[in-house]
Protein backbone atom coordinates (compact mmCIF):
# COMPACT_ATOMS: atom_id res chain seq x y z
CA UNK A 1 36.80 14.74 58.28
CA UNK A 2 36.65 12.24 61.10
CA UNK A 3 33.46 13.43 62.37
CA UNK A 4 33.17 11.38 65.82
CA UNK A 5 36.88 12.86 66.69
CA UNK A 6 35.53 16.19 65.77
CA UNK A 7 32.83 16.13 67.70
CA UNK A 8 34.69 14.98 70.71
CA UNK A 9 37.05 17.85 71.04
CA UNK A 10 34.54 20.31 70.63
CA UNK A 11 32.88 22.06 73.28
CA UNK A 12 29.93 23.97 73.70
CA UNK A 13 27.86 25.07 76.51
CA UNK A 14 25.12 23.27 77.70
CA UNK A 15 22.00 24.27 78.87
CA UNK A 16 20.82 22.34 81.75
CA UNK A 17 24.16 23.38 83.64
CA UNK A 18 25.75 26.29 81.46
CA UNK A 19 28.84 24.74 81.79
CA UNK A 20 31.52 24.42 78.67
CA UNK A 21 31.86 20.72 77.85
CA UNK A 22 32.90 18.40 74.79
CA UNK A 23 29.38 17.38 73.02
CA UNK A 24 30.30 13.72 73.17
CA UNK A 25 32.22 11.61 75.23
CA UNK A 26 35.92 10.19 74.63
CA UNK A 27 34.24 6.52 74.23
CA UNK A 28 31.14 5.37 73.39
CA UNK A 29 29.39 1.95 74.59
CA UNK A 30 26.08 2.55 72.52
CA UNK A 31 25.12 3.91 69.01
CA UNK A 32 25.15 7.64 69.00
CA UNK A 33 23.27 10.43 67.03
CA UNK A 34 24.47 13.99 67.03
CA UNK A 35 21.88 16.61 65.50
CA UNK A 36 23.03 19.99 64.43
CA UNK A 37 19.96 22.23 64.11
CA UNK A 38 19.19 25.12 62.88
CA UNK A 39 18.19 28.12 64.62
CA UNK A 40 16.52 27.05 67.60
CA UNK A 41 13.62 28.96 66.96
CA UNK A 42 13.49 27.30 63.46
CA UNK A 43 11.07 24.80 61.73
CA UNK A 44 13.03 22.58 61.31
CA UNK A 45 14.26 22.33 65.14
CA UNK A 46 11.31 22.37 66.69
CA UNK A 47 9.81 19.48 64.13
CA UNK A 48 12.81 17.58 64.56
CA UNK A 49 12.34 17.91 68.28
CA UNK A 50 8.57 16.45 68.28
CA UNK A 51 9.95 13.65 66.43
CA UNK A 52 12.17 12.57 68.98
CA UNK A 53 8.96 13.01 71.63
CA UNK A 54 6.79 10.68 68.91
CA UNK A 55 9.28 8.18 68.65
CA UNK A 56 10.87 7.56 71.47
CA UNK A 57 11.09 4.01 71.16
CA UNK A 58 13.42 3.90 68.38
CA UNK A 59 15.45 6.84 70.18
CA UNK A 60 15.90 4.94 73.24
CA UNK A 61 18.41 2.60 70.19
CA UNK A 62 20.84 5.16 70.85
CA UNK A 63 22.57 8.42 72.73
CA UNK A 64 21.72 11.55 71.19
CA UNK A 65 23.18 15.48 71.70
CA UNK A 66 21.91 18.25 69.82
CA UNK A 67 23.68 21.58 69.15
CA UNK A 68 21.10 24.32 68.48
CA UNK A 69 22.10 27.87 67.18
CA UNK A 70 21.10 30.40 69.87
CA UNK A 71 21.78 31.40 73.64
CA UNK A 72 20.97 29.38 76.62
CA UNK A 73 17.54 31.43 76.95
CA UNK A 74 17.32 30.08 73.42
CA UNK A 75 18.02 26.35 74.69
CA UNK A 76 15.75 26.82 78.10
CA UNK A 77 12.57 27.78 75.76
CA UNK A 78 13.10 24.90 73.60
CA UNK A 79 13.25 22.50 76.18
CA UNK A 80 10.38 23.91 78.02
CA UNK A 81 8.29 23.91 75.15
CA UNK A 82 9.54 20.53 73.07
CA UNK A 83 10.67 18.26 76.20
CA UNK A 84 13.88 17.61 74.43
CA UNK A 85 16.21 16.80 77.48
CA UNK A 86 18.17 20.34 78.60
CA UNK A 87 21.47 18.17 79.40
CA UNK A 88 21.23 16.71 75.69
CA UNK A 89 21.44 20.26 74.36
CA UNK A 90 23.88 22.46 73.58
CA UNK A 91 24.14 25.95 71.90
CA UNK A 92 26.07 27.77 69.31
CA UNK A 93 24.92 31.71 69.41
CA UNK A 94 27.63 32.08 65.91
CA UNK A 95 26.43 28.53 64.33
CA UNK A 96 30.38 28.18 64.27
CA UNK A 97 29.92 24.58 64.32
CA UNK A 98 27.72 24.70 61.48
CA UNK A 99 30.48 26.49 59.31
CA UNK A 100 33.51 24.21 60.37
CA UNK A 101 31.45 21.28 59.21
CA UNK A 102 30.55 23.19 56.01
CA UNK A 103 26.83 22.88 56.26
CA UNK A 104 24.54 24.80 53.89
CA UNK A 105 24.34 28.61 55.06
CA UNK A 106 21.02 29.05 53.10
CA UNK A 107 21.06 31.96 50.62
CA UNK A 108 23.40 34.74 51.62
CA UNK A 109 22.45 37.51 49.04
CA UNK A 110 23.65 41.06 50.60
CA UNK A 111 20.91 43.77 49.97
CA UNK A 112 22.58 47.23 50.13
CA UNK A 113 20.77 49.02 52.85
CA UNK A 114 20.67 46.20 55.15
CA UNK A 115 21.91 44.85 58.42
CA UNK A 116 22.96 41.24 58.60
CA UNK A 117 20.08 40.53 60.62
CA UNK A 118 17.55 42.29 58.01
CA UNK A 119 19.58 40.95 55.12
CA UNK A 120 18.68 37.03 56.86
CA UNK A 121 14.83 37.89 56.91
CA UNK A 122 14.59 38.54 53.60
CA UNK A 123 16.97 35.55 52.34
CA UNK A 124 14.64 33.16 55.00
CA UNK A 125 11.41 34.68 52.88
CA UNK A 126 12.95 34.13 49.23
CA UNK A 127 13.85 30.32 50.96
CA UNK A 128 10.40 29.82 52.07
CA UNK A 129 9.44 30.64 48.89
CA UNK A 130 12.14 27.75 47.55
CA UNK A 131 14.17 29.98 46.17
CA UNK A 132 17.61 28.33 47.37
CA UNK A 133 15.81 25.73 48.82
CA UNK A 134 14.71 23.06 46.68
CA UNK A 135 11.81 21.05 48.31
CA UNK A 136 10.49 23.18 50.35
CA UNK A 137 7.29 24.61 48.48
CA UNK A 138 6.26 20.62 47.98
CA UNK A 139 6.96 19.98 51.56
CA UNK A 140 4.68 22.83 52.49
CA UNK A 141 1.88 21.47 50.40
CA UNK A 142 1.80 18.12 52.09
CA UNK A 143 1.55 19.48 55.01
CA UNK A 144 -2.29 20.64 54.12
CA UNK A 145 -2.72 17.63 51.56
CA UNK A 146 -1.90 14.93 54.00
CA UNK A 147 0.64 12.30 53.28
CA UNK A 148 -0.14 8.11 53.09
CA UNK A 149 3.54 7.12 53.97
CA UNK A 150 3.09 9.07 57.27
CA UNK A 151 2.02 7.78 60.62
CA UNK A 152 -0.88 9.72 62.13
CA UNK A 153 0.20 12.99 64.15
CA UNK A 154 -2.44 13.66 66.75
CA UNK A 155 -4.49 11.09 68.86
CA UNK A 156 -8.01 11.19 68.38
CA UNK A 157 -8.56 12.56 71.81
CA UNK A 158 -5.54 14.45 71.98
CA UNK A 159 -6.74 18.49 72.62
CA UNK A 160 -4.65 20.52 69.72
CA UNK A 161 -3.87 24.50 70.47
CA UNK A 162 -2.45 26.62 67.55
CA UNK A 163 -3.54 29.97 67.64
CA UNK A 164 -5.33 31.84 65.70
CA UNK A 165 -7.23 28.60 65.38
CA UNK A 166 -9.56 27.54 67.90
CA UNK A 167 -8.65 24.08 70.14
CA UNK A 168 -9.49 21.53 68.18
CA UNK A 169 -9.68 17.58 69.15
CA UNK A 170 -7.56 14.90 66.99
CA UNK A 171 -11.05 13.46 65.84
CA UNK A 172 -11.05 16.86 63.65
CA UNK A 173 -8.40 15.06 61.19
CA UNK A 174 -9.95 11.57 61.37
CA UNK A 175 -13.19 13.59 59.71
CA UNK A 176 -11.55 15.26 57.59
CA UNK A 177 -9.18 12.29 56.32
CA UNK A 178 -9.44 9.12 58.33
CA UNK A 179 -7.46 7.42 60.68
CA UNK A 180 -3.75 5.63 60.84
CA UNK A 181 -2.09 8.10 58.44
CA UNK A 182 -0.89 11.86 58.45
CA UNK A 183 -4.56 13.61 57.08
CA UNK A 184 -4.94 16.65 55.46
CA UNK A 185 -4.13 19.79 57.65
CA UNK A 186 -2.52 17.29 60.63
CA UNK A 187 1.12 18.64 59.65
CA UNK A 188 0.51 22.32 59.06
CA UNK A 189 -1.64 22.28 62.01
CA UNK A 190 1.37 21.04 63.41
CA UNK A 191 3.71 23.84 62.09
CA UNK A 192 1.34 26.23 63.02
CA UNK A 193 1.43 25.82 66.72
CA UNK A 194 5.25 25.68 66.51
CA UNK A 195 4.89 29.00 64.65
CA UNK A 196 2.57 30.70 67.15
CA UNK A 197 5.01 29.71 69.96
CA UNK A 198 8.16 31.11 68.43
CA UNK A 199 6.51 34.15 67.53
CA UNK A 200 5.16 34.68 70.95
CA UNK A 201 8.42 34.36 72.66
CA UNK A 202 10.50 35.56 69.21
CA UNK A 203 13.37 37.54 70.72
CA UNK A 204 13.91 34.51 73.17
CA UNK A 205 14.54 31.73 70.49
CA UNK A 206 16.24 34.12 68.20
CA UNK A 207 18.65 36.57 70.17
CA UNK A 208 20.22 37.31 66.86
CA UNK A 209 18.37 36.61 63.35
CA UNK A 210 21.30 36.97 60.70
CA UNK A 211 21.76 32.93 61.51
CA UNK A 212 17.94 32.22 60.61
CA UNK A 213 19.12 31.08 57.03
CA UNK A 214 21.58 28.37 58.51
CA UNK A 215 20.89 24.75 58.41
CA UNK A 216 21.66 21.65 59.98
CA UNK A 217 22.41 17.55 60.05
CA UNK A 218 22.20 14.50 61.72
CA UNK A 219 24.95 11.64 62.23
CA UNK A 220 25.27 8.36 63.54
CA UNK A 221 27.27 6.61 64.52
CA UNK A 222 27.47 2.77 65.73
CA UNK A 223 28.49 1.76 69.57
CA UNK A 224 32.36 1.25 67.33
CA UNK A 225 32.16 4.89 66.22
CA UNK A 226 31.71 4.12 62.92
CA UNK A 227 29.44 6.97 61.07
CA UNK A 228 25.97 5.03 60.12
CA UNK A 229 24.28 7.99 58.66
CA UNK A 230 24.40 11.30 57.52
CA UNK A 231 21.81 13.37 56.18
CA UNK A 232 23.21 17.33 55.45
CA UNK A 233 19.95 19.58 55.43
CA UNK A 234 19.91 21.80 52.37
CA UNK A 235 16.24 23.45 52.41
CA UNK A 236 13.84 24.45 55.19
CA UNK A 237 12.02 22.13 56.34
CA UNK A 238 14.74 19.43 54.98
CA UNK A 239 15.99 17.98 57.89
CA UNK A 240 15.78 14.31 57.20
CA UNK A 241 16.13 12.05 54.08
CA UNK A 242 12.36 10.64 54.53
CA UNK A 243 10.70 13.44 55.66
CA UNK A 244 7.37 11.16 56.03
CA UNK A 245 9.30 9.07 58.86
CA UNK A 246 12.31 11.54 59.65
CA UNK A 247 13.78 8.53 62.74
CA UNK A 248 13.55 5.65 59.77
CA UNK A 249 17.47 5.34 59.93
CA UNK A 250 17.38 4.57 63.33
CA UNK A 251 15.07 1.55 62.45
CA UNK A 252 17.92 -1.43 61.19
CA UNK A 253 20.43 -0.53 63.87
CA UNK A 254 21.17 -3.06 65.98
CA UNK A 255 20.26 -2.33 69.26
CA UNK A 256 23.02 -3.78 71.09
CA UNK A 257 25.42 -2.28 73.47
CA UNK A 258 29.49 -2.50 73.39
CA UNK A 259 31.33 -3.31 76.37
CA UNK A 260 33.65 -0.55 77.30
């Protein structure tokens, strides 16, 4: 599949507008990334999204869109809540996208009984458990054991909510691990404030629930349109080839800008 051409004819509505437009442009004068995320209440999405807030130096290498499976409720939340740019995102309710680039649907196993939507929360459980989803247990784990090859999440003075917990200052972590490095309980801390907001607002970032299995990618492409990098998600929390650094590809393109 030509993947830039793909992506050029197809249109999908975008939330700081609503209006129905092609995801990327007819020509491109700088590198491009185009993420396909999960559900937008996912994760996966909402990790992805800090990442792009953490390091925005290397994003400002390129363009970027995102498609994001939900409604444009869905798409107003996560912007609200993440900062990812509304006019960078699009949405998907179907994840139609997702299946005409044959991305990994997650486990599909029909339980007689139960709706699509019931059927999804019990194939999202079995994946959490990395059953059809092969890395996700061990990425779980480092998220409380703390991870060397990982930049430090929180700034010392930084004030942390996740509920239940109490707010706790970044210092917490440089006690219980050190500085200049992901320490123990930094991630899931992490994950845990992403999971308190999508449960809070739960029928706003996921208007319909048999997509929760879905997953995503990434591609880029060079100012030329040639594709740089894929990565084609197949477990939850999976959504980059070095999960420690998820931007890392981004780091040896040239940052240089064609003349159109």
């Amino acid at each position: 599949m030509d993947y830039l051409q793909f992506f050029q004819h197809t249109e999908r509505q975008r939330v700081s507008d609503g209006q129905l437009t092609p995801l990327v442009p007819s020509g491109l004068t700088r590198p491009l990334m185009v993420l396909i995320l999960s559900q937008l209440g996912d994760f996966d999405s909402l990790e992805y999204a800090w990442w792009l807030q953490k390091d925005a130096d290397l994003c400002r290498r390129v363009d970027y869109v995102a498609v994001g499976i939900g409604d444009r409720r869905s798409g107003q939340k996560f912007c609200d809540y993440t900062g990812f740019p509304a006019e960078k995102l699009f949405i998907d309710p179907k994840a139609t996208i997702h299946q005409e680039l044959g991305l990994y649907r997650g486990l599909t196993w029909k339980i007689p009984g139960l709706n699509a939507g019931q059927n999804a929360w019990v194939n999202l459980m079995l994946m959490c458990a990395g059953i059809g989803s092969p890395g996700t247990l061990k990425e779980v784990l480092r998220g409380y054991t703390g991870d060397k090859k990982a930049p430090q999440l929180f700034a010392d003075d930084e004030v942390v909510k996740a509920a239940p917990l109490p707010a706790l200052k970044g210092e917490f972590f440089a006690a219980a691990g050190g500085k200049g490095f992901q320490r123990p309980l930094e991630l899931a801390t992490l994950r845990l404030r992403n999971m308190a907001e999508v449960l809070g607002n739960w029928s706003t970032y996921v208007p319909d629930a048999q997509y929760m299995t879905q997953r995503g990618a990434t591609f880029l492409f060079d100012a030329d349109g040639t594709l740089q990098y894929q990565h084609c998600d197949q477990n939850i929390l999976g959504f980059a080839a070095n999960m420690s650094r998820p931007l890392t590809f981004l780091e040896n393109l040239p940052d240089v800008q064609r003349v159109a």
